[in-house]
Protein backbone atom coordinates (compact mmCIF):
# COMPACT_ATOMS: atom_id res chain seq x y z
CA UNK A 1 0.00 0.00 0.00
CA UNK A 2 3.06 1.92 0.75
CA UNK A 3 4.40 1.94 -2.11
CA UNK A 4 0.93 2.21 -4.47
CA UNK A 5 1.15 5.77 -2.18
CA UNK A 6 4.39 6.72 -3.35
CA UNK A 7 4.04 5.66 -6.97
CA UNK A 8 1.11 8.19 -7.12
CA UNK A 9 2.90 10.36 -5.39
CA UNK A 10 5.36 10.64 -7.94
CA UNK A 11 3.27 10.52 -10.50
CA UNK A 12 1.27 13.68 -9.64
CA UNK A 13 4.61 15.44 -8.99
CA UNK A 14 6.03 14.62 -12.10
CA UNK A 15 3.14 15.62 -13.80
CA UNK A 16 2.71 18.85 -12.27
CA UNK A 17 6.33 19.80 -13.06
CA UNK A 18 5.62 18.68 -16.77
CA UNK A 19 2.86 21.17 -16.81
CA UNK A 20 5.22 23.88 -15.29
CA UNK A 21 7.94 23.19 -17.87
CA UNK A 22 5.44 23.23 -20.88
CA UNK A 23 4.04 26.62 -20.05
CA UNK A 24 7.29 27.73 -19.17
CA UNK A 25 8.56 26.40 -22.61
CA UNK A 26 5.70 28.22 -24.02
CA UNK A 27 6.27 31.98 -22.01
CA UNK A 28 9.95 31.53 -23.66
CA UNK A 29 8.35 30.56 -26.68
CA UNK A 30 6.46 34.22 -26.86
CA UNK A 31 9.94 36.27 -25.90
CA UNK A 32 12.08 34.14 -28.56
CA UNK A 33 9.55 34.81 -31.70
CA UNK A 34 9.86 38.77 -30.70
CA UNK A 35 13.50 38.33 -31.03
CA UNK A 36 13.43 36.35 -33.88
CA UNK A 37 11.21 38.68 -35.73
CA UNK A 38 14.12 41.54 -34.20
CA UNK A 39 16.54 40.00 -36.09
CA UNK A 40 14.54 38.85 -39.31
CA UNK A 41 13.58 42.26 -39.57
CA UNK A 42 9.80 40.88 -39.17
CA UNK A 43 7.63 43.43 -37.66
CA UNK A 44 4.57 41.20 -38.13
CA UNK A 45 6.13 38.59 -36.30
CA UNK A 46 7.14 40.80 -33.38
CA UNK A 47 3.39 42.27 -33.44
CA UNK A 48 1.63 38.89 -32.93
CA UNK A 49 3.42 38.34 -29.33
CA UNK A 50 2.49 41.59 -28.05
CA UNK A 51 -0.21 43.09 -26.49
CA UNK A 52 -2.29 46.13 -28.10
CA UNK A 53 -1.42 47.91 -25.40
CA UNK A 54 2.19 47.03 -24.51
CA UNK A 55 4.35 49.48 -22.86
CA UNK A 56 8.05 50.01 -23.18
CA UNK A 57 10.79 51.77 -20.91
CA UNK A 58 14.62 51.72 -20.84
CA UNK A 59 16.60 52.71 -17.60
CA UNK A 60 20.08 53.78 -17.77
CA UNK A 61 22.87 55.97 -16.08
CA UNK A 62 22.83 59.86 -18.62
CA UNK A 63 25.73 61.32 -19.23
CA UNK A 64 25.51 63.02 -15.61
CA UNK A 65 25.94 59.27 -14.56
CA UNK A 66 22.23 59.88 -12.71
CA UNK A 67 19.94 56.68 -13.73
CA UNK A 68 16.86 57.65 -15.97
CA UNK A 69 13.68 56.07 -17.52
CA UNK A 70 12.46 56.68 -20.59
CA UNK A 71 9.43 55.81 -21.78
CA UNK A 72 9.51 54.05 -25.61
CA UNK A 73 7.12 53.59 -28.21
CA UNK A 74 6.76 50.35 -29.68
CA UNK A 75 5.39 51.51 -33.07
CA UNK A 76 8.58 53.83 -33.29
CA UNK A 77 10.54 50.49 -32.35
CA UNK A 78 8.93 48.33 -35.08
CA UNK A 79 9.23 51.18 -37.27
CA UNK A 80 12.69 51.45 -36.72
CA UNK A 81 13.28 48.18 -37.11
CA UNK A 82 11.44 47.93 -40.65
CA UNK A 83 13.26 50.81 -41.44
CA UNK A 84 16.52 49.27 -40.63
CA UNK A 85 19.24 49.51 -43.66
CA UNK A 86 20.18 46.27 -45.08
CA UNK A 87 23.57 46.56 -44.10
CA UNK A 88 23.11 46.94 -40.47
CA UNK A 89 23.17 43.98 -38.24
CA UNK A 90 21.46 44.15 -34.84
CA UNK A 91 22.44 41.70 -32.89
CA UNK A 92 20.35 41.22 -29.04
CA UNK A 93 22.04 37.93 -27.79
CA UNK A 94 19.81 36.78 -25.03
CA UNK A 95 22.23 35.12 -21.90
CA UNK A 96 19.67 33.17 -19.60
CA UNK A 97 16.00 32.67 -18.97
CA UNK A 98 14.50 32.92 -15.67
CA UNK A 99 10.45 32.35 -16.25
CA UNK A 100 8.25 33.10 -13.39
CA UNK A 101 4.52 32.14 -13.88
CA UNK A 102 1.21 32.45 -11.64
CA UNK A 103 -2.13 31.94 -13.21
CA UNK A 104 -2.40 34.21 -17.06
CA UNK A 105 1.02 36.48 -15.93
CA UNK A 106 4.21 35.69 -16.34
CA UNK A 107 7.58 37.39 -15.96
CA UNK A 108 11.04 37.11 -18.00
CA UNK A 109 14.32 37.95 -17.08
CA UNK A 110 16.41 37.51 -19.96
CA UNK A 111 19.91 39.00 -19.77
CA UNK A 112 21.96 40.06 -22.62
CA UNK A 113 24.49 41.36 -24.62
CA UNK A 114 23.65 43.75 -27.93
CA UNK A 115 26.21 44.09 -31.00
CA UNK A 116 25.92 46.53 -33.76
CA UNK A 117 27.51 45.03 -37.37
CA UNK A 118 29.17 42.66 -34.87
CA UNK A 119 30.79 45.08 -32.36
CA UNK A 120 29.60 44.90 -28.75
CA UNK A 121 27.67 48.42 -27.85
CA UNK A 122 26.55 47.53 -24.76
CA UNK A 123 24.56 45.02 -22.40
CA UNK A 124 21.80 45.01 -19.86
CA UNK A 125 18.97 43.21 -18.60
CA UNK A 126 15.43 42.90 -20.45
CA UNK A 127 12.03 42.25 -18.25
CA UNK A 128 9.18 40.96 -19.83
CA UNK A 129 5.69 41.18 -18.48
CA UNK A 130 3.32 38.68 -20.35
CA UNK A 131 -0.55 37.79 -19.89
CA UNK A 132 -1.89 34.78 -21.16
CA UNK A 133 -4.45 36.05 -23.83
CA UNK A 134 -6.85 33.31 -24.83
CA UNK A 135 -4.11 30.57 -24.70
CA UNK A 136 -1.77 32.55 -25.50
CA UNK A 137 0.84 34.60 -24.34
CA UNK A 138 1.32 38.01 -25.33
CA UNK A 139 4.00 40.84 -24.17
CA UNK A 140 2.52 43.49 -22.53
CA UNK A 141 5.25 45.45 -20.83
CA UNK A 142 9.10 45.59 -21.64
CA UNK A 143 11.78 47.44 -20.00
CA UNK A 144 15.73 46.67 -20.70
CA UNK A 145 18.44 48.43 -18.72
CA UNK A 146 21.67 49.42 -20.80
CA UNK A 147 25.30 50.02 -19.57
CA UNK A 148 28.41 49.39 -21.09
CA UNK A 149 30.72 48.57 -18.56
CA UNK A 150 30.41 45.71 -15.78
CA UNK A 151 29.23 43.40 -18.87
CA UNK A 152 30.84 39.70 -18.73
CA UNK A 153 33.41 39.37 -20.53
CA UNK A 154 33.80 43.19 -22.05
């Protein structure tokens, strides 16, 4: 009986961490097709993993070395981004995943390092806020931090 108990036990455990790791798998999922539509150039592909409504901010140390937030637009991102010249390559190299979930929200720290036509410009952290939007997950607040010194390895 003892061990019919334990079996179960396990079974129910390893299910629920199955179910963890497969929405987990699929919050990543949401924050790797933006990227991949940052570096395709893909606008469209960005747009359907975010939000109508998602907002954007960037902290960083001004020139004054005092930290400041600025608020971004995502349309002027996307823009940007379709507006990119062919022969610049932007480069966001994502470091680590840490996935939090409870319920329809989710949060993503992703680390990283960004190059410009291959050169390192600077690194930072990226924090993604995602709701779970009729099965699926959708970006609906991003903030990055940029610095360009204490960055492993530069």
């Amino acid at each position: 009986m003892v061990r019919i108990i334990l079996v179960l036990a396990l079974l129910i455990v390893n299910g629920v961490k199955a179910q963890t790791n497969t929405e987990s798998n699929a919050v990543q999922s949401a924050v790797d097709t933006f990227f991949e539509g940052f570096h395709e150039g893909d606008t469209l592909k960005m747009r359907s993993v975010l939000n109508d409504e998602v907002k954007l901010f960037t902290a960083f140390k001004n020139k004054a070395n005092e930290d400041e937030l600025v608020t971004g637009s995502i349309d002027d991102l996307l823009n940007g981004i379709a507006q990119k010249p062919a022969d610049q390559k932007w480069d966001e190299r994502l470091l680590d995943y840490d996935v939090k979930i409870d319920g329809s929200m989710a949060h993503v720290w992703t680390p990283y390092e960004f190059y410009y036509n291959d050169t390192f410009l600077h690194c930072g952290v990226n924090s993604f806020q995602l709701f779970k939007d009729q099965g699926q997950w959708k970006i609906v607040f991003i903030m990055d931090t940029r610095r360009q010194s204490g960055c492993k390895g530069h």
